[in-house]
C-alpha atoms as a PDB file:
ATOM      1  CA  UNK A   1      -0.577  15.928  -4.577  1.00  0.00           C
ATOM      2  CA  UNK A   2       0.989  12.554  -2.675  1.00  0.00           C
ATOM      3  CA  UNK A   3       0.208  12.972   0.935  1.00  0.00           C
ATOM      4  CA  UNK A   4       2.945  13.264   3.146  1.00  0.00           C
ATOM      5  CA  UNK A   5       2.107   9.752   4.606  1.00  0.00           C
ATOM      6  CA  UNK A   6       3.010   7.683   1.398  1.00  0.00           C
ATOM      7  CA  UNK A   7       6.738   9.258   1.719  1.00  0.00           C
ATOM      8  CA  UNK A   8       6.924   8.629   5.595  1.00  0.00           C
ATOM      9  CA  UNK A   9       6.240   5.117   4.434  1.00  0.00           C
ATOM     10  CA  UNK A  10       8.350   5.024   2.061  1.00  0.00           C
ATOM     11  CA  UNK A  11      11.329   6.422   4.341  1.00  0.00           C
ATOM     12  CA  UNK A  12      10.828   3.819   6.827  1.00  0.00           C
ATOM     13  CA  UNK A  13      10.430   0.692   4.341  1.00  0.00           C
ATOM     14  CA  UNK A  14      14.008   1.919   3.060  1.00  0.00           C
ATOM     15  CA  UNK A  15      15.813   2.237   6.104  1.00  0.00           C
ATOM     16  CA  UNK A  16      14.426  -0.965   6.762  1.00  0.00           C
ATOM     17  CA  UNK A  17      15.939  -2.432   4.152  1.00  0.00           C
ATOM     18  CA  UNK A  18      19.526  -0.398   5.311  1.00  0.00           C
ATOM     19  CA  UNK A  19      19.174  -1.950   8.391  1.00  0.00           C
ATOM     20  CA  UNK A  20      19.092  -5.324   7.642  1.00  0.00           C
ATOM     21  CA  UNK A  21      21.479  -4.698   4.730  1.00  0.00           C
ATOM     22  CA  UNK A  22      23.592  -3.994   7.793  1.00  0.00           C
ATOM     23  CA  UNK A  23      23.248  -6.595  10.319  1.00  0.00           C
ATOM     24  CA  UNK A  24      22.783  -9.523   7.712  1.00  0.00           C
ATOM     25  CA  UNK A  25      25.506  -9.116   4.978  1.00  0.00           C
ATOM     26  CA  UNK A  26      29.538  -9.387   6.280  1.00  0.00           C
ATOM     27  CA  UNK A  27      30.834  -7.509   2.656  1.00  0.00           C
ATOM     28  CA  UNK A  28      31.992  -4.082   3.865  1.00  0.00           C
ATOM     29  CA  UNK A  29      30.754  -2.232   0.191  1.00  0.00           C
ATOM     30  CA  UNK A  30      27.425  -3.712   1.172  1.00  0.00           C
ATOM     31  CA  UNK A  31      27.716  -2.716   4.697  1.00  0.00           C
ATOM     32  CA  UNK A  32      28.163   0.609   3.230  1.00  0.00           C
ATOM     33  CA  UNK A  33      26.077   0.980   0.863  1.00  0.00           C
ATOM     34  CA  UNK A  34      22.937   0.009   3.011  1.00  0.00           C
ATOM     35  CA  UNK A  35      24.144   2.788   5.750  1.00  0.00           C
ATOM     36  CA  UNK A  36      24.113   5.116   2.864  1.00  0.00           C
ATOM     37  CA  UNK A  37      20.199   3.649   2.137  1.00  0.00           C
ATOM     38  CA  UNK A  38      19.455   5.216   5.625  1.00  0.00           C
ATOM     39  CA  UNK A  39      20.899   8.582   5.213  1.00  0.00           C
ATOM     40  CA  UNK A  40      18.719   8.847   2.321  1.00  0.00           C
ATOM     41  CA  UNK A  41      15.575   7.375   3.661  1.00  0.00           C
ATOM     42  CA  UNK A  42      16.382   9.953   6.948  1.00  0.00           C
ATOM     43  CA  UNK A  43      16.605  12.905   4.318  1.00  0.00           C
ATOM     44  CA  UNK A  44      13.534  11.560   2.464  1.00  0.00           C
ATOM     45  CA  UNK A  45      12.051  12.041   5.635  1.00  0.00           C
ATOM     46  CA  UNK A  46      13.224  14.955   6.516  1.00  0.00           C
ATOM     47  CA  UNK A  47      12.292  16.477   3.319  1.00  0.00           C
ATOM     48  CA  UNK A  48       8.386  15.434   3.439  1.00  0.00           C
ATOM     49  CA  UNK A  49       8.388  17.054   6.805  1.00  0.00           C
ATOM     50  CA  UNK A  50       9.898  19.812   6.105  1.00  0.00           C
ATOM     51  CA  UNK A  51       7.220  20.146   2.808  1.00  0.00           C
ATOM     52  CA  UNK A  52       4.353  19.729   5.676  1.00  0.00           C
ATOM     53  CA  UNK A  53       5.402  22.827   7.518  1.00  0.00           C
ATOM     54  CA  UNK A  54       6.148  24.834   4.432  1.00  0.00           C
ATOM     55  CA  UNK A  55       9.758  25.598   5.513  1.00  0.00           C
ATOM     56  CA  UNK A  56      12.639  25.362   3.323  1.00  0.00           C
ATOM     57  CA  UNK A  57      14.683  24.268   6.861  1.00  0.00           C
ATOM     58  CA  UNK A  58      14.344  20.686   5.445  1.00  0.00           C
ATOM     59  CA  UNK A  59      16.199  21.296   2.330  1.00  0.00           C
ATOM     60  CA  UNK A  60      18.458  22.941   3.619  1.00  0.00           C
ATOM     61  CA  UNK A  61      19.137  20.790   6.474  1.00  0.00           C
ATOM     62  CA  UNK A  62      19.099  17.858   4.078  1.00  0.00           C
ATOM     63  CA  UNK A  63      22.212  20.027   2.129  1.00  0.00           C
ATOM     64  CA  UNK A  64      24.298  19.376   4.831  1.00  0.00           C
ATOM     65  CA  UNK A  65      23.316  16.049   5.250  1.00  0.00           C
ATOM     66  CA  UNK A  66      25.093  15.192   1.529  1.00  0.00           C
ATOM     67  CA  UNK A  67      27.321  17.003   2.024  1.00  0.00           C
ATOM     68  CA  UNK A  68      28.603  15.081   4.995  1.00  0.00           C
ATOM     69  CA  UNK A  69      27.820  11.702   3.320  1.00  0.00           C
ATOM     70  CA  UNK A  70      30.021  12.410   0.510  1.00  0.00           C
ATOM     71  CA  UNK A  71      33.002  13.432   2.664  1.00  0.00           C
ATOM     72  CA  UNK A  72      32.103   9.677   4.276  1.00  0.00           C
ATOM     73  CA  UNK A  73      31.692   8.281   0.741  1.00  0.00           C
ATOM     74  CA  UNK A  74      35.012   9.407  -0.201  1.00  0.00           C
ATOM     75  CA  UNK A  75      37.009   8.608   3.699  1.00  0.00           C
ATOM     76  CA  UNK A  76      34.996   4.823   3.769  1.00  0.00           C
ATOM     77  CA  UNK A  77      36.137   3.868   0.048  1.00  0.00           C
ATOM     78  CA  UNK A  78      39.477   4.862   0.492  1.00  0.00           C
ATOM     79  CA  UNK A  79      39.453   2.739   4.221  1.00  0.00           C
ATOM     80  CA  UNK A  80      38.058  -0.213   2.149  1.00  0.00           C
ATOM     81  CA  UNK A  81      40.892   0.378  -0.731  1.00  0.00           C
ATOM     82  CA  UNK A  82      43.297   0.138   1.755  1.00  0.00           C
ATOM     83  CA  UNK A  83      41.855  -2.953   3.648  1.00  0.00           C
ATOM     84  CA  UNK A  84      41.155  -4.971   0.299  1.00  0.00           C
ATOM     85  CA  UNK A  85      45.181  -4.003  -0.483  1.00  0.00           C
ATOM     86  CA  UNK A  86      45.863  -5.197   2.787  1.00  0.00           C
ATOM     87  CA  UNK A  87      43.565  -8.438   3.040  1.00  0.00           C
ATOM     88  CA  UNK A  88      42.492  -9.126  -0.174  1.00  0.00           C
ATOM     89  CA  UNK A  89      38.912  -9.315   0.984  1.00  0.00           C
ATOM     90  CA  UNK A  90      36.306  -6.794   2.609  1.00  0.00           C
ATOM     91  CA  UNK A  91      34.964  -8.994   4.526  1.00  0.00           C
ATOM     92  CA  UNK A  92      33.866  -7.850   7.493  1.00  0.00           C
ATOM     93  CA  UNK A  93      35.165 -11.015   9.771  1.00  0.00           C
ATOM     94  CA  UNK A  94      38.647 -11.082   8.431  1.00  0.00           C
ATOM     95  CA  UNK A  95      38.978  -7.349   8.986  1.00  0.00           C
ATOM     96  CA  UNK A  96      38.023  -7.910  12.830  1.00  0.00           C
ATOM     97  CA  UNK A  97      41.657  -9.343  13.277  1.00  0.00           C
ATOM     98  CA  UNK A  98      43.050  -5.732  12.640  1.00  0.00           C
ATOM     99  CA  UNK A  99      42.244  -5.225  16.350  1.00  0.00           C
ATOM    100  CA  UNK A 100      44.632  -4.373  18.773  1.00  0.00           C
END
């Protein structure tokens, strides 16, 4: 049995990593990508707690959690689609002049 501390460390080393994916890199599939590393490290999380307390709330929970970063998988891509038609780039400082 892995104790429930290894996968608490693990969760936080990953959404380390999304959060720097995030504030270093200006590509916008990168940019996405690394927000999608910290849903997952937030359900891996979620899930090893949920295992401590012997509850299937966690999985559950976790469901939803998918569920609601696919329908943000599919509405982000098809922004980025759009942009790169637009643009032809996704990066993140060109895209700032769509302000306004």
């Amino acid at each position: 049995m892995v104790p429930v501390d290894y996968y608490v460390i693990l969760s936080a080393i990953l959404f380390t990593i999304g959060v720097l994916g995030v504030l270093i890199r200006r590509n916008a599939l990168i940019i996405f990508m690394s927000i999608e590393l910290m849903l997952n490290a937030a359900n891996l999380a979620i899930v090893a707690f949920g295992s401590v307390i012997e509850s299937f709330s966690g999985q559950i929970f976790v469901f939803f959690v998918i569920a609601v970063a696919a329908a943000e998988v599919a509405i982000g891509l098809a922004l980025i689609v759009e942009i790169f038609k637009s643009k032809r780039s996704i990066d993140v400082d060109q895209v700032s002049g769509l302000k306004g």
